[in-house]
Protein backbone atom coordinates (compact mmCIF):
# COMPACT_ATOMS: atom_id res chain seq x y z
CA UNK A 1 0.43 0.19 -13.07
CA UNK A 2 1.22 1.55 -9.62
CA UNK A 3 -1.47 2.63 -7.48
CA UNK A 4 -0.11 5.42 -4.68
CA UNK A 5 -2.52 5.23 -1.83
CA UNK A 6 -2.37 6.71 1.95
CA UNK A 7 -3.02 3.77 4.48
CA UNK A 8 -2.95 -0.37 4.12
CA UNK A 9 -6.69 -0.01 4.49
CA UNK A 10 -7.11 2.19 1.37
CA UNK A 11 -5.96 -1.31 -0.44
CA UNK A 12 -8.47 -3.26 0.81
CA UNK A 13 -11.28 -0.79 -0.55
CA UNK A 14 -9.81 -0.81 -3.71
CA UNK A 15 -9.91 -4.53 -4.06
CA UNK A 16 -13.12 -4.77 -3.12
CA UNK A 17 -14.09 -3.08 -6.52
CA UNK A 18 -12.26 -5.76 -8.66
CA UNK A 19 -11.56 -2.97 -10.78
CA UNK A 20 -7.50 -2.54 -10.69
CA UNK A 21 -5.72 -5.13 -11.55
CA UNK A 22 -1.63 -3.95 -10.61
CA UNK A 23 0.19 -3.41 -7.49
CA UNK A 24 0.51 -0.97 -4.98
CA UNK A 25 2.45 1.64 -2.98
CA UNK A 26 1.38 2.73 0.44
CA UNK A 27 2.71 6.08 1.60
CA UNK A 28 2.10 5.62 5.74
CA UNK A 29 0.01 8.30 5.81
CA UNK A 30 -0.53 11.84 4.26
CA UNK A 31 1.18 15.58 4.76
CA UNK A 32 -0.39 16.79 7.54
CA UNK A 33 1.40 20.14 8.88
CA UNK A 34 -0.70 20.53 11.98
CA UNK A 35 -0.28 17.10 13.30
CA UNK A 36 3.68 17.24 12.50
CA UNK A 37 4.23 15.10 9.31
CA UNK A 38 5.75 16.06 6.14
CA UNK A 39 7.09 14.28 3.18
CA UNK A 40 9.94 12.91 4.97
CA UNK A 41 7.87 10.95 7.17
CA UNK A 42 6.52 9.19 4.21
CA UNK A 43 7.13 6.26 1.79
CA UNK A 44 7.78 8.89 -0.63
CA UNK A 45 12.01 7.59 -1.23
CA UNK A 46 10.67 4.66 -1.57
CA UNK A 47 8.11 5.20 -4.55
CA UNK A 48 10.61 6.78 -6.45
CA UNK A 49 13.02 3.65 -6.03
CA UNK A 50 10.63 1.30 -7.27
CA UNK A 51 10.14 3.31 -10.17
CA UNK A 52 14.01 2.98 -11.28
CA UNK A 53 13.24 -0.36 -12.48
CA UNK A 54 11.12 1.33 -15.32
CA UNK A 55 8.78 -1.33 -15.27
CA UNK A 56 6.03 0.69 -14.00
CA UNK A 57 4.22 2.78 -16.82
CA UNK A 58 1.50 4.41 -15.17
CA UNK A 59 0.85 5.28 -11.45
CA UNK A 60 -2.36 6.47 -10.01
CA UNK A 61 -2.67 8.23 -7.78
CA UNK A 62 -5.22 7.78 -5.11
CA UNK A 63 -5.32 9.69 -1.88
CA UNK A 64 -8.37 10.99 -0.16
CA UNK A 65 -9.83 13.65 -1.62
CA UNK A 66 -9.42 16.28 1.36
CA UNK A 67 -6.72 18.94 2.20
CA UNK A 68 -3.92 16.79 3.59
CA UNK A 69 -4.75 13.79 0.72
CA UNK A 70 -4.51 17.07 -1.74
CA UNK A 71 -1.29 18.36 -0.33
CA UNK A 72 -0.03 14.27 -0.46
CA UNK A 73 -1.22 14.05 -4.44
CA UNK A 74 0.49 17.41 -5.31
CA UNK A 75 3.73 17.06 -3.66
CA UNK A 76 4.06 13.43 -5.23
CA UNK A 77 3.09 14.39 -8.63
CA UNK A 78 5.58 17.04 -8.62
CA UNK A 79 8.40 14.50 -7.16
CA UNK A 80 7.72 12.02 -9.96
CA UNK A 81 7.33 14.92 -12.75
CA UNK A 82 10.96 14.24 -13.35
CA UNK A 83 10.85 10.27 -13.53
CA UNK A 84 8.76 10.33 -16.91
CA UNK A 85 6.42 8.33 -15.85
CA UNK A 86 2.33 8.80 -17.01
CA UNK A 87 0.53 9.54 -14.14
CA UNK A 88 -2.85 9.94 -13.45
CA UNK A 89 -5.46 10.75 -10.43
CA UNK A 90 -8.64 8.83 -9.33
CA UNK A 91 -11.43 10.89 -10.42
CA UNK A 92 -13.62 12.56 -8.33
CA UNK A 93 -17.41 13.77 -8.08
CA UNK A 94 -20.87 12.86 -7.62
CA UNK A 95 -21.99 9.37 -5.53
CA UNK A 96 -24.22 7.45 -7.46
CA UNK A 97 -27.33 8.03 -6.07
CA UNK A 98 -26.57 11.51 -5.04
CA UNK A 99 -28.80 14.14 -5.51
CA UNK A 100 -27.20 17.58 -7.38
CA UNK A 101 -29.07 20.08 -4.83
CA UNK A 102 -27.35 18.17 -2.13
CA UNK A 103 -23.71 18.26 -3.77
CA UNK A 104 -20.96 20.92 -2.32
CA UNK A 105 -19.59 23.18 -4.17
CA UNK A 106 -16.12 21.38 -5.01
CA UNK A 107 -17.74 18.03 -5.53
CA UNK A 108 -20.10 19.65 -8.04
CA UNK A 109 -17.39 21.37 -9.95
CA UNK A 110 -14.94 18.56 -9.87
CA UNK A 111 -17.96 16.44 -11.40
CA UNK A 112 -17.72 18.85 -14.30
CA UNK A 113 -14.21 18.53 -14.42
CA UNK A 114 -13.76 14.73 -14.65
CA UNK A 115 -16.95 14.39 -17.12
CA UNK A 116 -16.39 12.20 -20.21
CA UNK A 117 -18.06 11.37 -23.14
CA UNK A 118 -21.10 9.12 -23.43
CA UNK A 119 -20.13 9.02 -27.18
């Protein structure tokens, strides 16, 4: 597994969950119009050379969940579409120990769309 994440610093909260256990690509940064970078100014060449090797079977992908980290996960999932490679998005929704009166909009329906069975 490949984990596809914005900043250095994004690694370090991972691995503070012990819960991902592969390696890591770090993209410099996200697609930010307004403040002048695109995809070229991105590790985004680079991802798609390590994945040449076909070692890697999954990547996940794990930007911030905000407009540029959005614009960063779509523009990356449609550059790999062609590598056949499974990949996947951290999911996203309510903080544990969140209150639902108190969730936005988004977060509330993205809750609903990343629910899984308890079954």
């Amino acid at each position: 597994m490949l984990c596809v994440v914005e900043e250095s610093k994004d690694v370090m909260a991972i691995e503070r969950t012990r819960s991902f256990r592969g390696l890591y690509h770090v993209l410099g940064g996200s697609i930010n119009p307004i403040a002048g970078v695109g995809p070229d100014q991105l590790h985004i060449r680079e991802l798609l050379t390590r994945l040449s090797d076909e070692r890697v079977q999954e990547v996940i992908i794990a930007t911030d969940p905000n407009l540029e980290g959005e614009a960063t996960a779509t523009y990356v999932v449609r550059m790999l579409g062609a590598v056949g490679i499974r990949i996947t998005r951290l999911a996203s929704g309510l903080p544990v120990g969140g209150d639902l009166e108190y969730a936005d909009d988004v977060t509330l329906g993205r809750a609903f769309e990343g629910r899984r069975s308890v079954t």
